[in-house]
PDB file of N, CA and C in Angstrom:
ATOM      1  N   UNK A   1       6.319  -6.480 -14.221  1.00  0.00           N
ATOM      2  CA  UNK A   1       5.503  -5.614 -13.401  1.00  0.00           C
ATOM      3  C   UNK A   1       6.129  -5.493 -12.013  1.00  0.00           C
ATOM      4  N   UNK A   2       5.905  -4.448 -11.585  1.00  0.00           N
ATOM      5  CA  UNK A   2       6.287  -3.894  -9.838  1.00  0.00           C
ATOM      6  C   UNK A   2       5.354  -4.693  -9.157  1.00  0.00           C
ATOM      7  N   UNK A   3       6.344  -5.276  -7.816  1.00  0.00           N
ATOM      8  CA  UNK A   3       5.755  -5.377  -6.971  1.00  0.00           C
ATOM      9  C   UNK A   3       5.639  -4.553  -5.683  1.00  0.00           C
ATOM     10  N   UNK A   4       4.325  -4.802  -5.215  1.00  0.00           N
ATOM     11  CA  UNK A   4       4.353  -3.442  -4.127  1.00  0.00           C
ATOM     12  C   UNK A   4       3.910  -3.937  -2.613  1.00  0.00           C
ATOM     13  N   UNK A   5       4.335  -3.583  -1.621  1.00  0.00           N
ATOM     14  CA  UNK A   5       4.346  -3.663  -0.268  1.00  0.00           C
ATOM     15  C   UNK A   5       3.952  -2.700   0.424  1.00  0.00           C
ATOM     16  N   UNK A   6       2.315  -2.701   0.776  1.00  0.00           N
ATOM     17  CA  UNK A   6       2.178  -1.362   1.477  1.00  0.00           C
ATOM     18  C   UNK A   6       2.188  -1.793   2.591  1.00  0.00           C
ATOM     19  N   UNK A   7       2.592  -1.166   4.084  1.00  0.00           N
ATOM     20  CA  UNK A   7       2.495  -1.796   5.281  1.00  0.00           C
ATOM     21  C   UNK A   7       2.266  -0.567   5.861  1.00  0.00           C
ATOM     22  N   UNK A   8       2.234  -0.657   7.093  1.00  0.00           N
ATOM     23  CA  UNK A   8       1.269   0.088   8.600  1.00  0.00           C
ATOM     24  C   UNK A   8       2.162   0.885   9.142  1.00  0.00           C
ATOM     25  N   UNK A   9       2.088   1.906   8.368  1.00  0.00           N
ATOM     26  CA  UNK A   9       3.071   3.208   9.137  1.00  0.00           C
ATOM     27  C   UNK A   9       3.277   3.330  10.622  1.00  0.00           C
ATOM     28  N   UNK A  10       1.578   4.175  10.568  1.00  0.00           N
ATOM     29  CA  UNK A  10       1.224   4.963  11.701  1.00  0.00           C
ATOM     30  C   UNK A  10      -0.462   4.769  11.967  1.00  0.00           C
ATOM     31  N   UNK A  11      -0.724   4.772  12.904  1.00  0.00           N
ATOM     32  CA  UNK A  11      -2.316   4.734  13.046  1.00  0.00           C
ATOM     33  C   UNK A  11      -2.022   5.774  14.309  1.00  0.00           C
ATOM     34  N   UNK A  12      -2.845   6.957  13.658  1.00  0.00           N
ATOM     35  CA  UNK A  12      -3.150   8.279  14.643  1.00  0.00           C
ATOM     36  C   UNK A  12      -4.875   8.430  15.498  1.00  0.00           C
ATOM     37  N   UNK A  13      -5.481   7.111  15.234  1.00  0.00           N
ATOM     38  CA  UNK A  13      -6.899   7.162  15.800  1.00  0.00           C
ATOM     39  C   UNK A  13      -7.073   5.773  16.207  1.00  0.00           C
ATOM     40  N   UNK A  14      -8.409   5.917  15.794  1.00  0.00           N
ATOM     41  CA  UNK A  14      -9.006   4.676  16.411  1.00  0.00           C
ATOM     42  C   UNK A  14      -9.294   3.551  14.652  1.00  0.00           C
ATOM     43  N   UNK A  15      -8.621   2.878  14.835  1.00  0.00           N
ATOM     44  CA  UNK A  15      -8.831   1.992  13.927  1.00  0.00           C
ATOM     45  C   UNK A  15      -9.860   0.465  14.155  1.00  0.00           C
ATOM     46  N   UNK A  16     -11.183   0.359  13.573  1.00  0.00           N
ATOM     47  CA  UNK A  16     -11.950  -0.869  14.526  1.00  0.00           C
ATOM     48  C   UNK A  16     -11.601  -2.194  13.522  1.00  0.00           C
ATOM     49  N   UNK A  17     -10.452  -2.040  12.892  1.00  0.00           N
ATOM     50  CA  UNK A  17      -9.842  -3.486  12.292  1.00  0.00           C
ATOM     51  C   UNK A  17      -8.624  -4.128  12.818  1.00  0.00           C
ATOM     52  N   UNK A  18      -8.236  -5.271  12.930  1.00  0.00           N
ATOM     53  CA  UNK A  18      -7.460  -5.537  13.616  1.00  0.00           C
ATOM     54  C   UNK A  18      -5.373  -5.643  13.051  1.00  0.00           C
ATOM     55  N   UNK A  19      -5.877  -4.074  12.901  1.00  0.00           N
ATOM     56  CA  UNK A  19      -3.914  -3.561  12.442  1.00  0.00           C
ATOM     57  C   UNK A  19      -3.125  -3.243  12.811  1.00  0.00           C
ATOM     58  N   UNK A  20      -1.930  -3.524  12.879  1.00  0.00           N
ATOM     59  CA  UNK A  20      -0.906  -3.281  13.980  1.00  0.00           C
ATOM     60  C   UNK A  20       0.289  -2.268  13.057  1.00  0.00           C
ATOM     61  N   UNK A  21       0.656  -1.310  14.080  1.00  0.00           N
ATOM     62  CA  UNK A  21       1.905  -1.010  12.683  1.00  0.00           C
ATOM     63  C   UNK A  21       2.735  -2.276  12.892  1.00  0.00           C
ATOM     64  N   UNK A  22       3.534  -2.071  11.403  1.00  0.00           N
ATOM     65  CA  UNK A  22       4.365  -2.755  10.759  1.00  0.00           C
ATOM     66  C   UNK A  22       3.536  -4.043   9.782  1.00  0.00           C
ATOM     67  N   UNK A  23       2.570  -4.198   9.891  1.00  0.00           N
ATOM     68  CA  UNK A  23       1.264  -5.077   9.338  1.00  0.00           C
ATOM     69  C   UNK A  23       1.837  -4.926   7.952  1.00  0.00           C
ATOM     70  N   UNK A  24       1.862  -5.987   6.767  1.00  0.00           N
ATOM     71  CA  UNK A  24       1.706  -5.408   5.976  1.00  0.00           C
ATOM     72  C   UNK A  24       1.779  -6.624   4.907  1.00  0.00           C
ATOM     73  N   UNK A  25       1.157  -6.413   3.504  1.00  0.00           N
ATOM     74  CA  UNK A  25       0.273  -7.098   2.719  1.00  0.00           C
ATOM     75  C   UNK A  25       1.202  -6.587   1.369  1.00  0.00           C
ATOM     76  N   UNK A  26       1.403  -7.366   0.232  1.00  0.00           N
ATOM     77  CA  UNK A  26       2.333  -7.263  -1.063  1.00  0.00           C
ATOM     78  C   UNK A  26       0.694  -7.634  -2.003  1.00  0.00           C
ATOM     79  N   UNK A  27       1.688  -6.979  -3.028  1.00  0.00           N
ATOM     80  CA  UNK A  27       0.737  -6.614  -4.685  1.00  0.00           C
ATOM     81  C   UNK A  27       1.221  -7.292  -5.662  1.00  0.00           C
ATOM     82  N   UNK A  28       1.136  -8.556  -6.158  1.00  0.00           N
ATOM     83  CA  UNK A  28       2.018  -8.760  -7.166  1.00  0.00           C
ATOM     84  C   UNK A  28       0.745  -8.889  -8.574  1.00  0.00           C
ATOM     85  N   UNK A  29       1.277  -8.390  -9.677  1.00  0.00           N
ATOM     86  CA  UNK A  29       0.143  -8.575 -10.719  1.00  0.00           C
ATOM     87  C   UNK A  29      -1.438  -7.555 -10.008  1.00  0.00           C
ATOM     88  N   UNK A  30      -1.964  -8.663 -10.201  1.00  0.00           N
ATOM     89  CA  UNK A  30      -3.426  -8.279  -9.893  1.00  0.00           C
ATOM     90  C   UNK A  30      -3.733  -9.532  -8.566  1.00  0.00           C
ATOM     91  N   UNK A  31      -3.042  -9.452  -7.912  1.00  0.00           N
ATOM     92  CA  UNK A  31      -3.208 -10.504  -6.858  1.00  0.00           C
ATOM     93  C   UNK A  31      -2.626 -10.131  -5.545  1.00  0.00           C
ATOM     94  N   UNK A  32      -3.412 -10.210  -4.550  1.00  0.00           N
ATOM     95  CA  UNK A  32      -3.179  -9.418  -2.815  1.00  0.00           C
ATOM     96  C   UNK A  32      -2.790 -10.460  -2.140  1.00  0.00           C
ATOM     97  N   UNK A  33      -1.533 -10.286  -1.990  1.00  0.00           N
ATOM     98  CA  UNK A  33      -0.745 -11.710  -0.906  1.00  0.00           C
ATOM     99  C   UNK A  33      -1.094 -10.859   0.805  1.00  0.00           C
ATOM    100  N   UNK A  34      -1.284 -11.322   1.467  1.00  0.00           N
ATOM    101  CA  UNK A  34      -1.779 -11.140   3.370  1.00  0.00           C
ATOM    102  C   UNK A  34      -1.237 -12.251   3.574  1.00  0.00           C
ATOM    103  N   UNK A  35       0.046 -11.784   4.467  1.00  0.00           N
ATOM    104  CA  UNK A  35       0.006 -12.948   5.627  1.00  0.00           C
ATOM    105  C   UNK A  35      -0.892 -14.020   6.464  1.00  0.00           C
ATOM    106  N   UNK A  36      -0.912 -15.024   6.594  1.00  0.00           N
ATOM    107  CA  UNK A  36      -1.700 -15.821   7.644  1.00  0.00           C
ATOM    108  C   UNK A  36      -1.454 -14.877   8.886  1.00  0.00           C
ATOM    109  N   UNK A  37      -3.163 -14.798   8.752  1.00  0.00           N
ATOM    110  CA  UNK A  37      -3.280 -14.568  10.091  1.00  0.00           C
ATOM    111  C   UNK A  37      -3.509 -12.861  10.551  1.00  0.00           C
ATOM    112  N   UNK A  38      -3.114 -12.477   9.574  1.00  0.00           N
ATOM    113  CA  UNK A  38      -3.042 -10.836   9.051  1.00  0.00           C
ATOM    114  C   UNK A  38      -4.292 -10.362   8.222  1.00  0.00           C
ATOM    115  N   UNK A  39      -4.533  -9.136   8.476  1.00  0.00           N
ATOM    116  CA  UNK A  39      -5.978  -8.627   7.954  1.00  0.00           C
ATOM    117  C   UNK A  39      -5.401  -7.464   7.089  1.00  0.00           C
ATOM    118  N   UNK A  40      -6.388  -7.087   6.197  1.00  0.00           N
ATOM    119  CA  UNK A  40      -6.686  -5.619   5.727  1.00  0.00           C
ATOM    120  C   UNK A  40      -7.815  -5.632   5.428  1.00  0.00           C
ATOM    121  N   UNK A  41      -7.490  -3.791   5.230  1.00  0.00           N
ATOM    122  CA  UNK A  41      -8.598  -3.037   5.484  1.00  0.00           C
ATOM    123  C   UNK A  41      -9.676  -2.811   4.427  1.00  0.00           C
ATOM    124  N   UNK A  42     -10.508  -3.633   4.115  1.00  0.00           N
ATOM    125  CA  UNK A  42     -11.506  -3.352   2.638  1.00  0.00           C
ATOM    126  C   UNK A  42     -11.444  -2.073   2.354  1.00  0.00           C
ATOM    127  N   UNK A  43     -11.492  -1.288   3.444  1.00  0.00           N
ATOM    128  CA  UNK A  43     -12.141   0.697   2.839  1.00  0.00           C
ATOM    129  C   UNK A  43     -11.066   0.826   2.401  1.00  0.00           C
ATOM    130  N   UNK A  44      -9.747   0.724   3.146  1.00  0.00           N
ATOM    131  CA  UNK A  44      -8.173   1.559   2.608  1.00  0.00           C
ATOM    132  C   UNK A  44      -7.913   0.787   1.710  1.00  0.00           C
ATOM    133  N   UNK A  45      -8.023  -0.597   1.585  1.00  0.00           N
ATOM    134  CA  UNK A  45      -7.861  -0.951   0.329  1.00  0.00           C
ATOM    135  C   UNK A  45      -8.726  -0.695  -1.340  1.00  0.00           C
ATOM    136  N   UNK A  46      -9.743  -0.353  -0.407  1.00  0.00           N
ATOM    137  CA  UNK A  46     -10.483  -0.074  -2.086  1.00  0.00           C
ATOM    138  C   UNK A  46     -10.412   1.402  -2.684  1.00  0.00           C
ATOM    139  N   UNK A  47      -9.596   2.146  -1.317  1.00  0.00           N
ATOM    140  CA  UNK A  47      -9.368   3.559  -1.475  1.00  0.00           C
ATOM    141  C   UNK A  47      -8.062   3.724  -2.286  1.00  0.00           C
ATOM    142  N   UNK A  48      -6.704   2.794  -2.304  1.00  0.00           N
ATOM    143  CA  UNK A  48      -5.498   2.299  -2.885  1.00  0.00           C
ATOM    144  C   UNK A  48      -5.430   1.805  -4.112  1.00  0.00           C
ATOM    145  N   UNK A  49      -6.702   1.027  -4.383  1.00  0.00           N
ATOM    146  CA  UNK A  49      -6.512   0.388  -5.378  1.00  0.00           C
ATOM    147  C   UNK A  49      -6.314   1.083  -6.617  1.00  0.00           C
ATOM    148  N   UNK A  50      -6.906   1.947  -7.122  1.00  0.00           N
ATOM    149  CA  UNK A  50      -6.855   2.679  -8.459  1.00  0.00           C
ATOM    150  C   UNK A  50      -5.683   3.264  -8.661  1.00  0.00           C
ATOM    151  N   UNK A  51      -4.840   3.388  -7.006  1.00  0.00           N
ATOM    152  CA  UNK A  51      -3.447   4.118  -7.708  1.00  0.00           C
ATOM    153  C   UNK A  51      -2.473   2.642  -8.098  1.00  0.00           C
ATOM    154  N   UNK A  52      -2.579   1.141  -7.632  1.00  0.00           N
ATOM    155  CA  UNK A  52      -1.901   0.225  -7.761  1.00  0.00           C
ATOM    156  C   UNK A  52      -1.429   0.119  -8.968  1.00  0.00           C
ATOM    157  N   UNK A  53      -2.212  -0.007 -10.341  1.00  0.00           N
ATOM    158  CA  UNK A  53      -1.590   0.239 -11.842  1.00  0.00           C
ATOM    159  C   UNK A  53      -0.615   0.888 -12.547  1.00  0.00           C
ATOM    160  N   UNK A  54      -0.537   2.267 -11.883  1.00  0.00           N
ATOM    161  CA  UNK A  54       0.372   3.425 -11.557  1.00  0.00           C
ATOM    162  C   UNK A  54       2.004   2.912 -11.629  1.00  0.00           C
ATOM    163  N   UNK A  55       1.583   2.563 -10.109  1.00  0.00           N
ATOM    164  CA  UNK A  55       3.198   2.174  -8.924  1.00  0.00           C
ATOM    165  C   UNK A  55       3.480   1.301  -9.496  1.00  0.00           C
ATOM    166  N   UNK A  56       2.515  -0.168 -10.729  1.00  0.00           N
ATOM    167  CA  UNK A  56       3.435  -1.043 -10.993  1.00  0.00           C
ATOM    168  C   UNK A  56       3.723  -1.065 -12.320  1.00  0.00           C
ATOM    169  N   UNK A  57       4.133   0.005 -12.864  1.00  0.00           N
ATOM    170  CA  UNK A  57       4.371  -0.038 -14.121  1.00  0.00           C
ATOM    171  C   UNK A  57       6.145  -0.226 -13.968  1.00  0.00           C
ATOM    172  N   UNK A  58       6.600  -0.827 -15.384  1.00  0.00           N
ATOM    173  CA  UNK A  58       8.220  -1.208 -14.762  1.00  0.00           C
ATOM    174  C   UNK A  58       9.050  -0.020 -15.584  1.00  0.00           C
ATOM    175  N   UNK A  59       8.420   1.186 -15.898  1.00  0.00           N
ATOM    176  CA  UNK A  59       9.204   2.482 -16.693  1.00  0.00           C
ATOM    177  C   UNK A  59       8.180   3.342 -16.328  1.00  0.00           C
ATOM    178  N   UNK A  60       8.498   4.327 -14.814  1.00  0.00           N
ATOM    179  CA  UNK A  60       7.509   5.500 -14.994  1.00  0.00           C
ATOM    180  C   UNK A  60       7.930   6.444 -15.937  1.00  0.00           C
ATOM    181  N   UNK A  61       6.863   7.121 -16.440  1.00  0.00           N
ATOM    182  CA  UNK A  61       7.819   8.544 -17.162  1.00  0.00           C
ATOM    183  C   UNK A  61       8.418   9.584 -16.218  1.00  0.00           C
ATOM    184  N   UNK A  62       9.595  10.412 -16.785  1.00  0.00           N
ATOM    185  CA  UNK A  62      10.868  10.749 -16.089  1.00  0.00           C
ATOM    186  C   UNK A  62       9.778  12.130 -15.880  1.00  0.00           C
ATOM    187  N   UNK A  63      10.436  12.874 -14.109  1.00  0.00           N
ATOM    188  CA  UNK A  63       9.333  13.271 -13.482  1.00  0.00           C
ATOM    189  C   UNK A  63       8.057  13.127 -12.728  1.00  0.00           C
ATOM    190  N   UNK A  64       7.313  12.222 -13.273  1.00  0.00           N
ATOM    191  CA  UNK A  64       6.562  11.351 -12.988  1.00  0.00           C
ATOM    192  C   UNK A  64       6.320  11.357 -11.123  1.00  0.00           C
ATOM    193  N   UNK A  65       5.578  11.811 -10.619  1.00  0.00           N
ATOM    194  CA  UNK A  65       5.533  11.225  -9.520  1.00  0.00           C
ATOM    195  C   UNK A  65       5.444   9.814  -8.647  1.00  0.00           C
ATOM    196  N   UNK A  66       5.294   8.826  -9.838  1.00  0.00           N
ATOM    197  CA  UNK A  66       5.182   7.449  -9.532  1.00  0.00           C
ATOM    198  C   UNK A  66       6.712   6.894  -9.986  1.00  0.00           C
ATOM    199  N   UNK A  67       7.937   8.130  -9.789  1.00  0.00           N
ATOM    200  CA  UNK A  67       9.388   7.576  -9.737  1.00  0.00           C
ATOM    201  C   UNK A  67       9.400   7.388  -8.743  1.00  0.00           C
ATOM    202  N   UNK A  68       9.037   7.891  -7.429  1.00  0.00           N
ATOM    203  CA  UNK A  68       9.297   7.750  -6.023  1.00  0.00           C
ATOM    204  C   UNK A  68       9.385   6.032  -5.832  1.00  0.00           C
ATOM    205  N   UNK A  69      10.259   5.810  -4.985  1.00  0.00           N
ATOM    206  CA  UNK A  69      10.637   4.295  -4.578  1.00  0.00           C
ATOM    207  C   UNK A  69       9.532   4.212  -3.114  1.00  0.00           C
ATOM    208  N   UNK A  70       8.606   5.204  -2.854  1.00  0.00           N
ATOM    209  CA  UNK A  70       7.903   4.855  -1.987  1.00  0.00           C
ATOM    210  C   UNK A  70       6.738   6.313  -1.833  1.00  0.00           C
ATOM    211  N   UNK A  71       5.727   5.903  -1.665  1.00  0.00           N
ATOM    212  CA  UNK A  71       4.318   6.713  -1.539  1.00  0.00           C
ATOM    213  C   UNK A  71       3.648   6.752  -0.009  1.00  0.00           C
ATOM    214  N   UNK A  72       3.019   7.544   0.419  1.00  0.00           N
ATOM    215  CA  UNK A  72       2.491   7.508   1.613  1.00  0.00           C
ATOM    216  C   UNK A  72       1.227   7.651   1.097  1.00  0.00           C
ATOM    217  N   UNK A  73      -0.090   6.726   1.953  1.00  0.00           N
ATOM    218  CA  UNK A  73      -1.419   6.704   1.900  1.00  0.00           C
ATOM    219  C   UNK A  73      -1.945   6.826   3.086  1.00  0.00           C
ATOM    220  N   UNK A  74      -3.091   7.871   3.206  1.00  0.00           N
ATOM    221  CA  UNK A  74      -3.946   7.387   4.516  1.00  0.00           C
ATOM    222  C   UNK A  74      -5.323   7.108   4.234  1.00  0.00           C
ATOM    223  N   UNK A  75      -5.401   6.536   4.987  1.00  0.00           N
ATOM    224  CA  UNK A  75      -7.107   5.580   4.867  1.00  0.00           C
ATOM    225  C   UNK A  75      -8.143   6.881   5.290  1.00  0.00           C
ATOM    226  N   UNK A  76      -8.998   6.167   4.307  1.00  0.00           N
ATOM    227  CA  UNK A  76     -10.259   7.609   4.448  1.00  0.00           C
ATOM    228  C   UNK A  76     -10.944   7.969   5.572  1.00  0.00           C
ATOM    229  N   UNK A  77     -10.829   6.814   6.260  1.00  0.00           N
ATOM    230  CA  UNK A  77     -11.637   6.819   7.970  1.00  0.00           C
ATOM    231  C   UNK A  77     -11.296   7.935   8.615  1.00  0.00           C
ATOM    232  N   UNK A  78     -12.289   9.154   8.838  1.00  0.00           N
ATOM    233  CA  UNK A  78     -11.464  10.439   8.939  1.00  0.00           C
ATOM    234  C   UNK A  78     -11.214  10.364  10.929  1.00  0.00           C
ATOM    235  N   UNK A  79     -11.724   8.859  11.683  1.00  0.00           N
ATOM    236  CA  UNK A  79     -11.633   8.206  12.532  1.00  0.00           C
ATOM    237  C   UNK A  79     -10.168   7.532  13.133  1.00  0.00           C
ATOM    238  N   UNK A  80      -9.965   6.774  11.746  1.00  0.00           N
ATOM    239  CA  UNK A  80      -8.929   5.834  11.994  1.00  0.00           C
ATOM    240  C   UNK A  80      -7.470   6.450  11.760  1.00  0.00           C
ATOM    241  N   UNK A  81      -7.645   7.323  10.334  1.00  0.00           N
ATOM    242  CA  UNK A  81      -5.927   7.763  10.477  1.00  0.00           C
ATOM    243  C   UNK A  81      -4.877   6.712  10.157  1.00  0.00           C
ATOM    244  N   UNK A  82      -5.095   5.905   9.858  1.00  0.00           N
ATOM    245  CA  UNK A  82      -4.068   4.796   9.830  1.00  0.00           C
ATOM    246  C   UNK A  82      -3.006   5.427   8.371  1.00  0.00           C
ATOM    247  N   UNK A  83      -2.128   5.618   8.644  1.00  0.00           N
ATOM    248  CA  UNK A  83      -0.901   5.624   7.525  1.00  0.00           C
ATOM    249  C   UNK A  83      -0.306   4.550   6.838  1.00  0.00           C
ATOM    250  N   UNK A  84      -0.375   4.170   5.724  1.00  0.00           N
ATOM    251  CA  UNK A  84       0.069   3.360   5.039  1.00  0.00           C
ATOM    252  C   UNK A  84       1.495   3.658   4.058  1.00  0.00           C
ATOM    253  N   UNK A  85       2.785   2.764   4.082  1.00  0.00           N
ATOM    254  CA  UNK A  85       3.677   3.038   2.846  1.00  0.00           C
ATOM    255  C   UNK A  85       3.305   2.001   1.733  1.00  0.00           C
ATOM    256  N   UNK A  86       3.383   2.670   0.547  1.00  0.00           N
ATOM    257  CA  UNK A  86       3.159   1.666  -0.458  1.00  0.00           C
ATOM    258  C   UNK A  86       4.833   2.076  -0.906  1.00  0.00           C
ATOM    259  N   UNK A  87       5.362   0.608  -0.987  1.00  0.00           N
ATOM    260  CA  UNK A  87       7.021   0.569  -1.358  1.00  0.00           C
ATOM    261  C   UNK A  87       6.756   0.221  -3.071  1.00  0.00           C
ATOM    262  N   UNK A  88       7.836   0.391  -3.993  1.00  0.00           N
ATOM    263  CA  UNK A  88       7.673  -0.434  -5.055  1.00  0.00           C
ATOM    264  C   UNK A  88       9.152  -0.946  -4.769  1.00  0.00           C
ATOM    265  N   UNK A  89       8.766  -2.539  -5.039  1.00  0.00           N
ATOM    266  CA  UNK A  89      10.071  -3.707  -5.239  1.00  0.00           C
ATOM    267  C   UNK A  89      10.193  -3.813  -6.204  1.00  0.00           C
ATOM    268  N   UNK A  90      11.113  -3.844  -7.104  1.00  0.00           N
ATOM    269  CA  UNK A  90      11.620  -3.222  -8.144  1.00  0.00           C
ATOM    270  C   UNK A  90      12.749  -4.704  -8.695  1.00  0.00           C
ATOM    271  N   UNK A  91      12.560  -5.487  -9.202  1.00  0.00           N
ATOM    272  CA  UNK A  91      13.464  -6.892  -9.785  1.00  0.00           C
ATOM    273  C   UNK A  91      14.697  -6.186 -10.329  1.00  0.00           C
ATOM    274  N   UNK A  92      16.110  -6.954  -9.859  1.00  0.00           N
ATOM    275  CA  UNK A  92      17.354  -6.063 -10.544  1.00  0.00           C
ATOM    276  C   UNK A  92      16.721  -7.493 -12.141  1.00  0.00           C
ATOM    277  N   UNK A  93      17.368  -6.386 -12.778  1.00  0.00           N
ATOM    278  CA  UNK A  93      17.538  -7.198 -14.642  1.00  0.00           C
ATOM    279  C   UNK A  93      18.488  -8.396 -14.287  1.00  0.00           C
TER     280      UNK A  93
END
């Protein structure tokens, strides 16, 4: 399975959680690694989650928009604006 790294683009508003760009939190399996000491965002995360299954499959189909080696998300807070990249890390064989 893909692992994925979404981190803190851009924040174009007011964000009332405590995120900084470059912030950023990995997906491995079904399990959310956060730095000590580092937060995320329940809303953007529960807004992300349904595409996570997607990004970690280890053969997208060809075309596929989930070939991209990287996705852009923004959080629903039509307030906060915060930009998120979700990367996929990709294991060489």
């Amino acid at each position: 399975m893909v692992t994925l790294k979404i981190t803190v683009e851009r924040i174009d508003g007011y964000c009332n959680q405590p995120l900084l760009v470059g912030d950023s939190f990995m997906v491995k399996g079904g399990e959310i690694h956060v730095p000590p000491g580092k937060h995320v965002c329940m809303w953007a995360l529960q807004s992300m989650m349904p595409i996570f299954p997607l990004l970690q499959r280890a053969e997208p189909k060809k075309g596929d928009w989930t070939s991209k080696a990287d996705q852009v998300f923004v959080c629903p807070d039509p307030k906060g604006k915060v930009h998120f990249r979700i990367e996929q890390l990709r294991e060489n064989p």
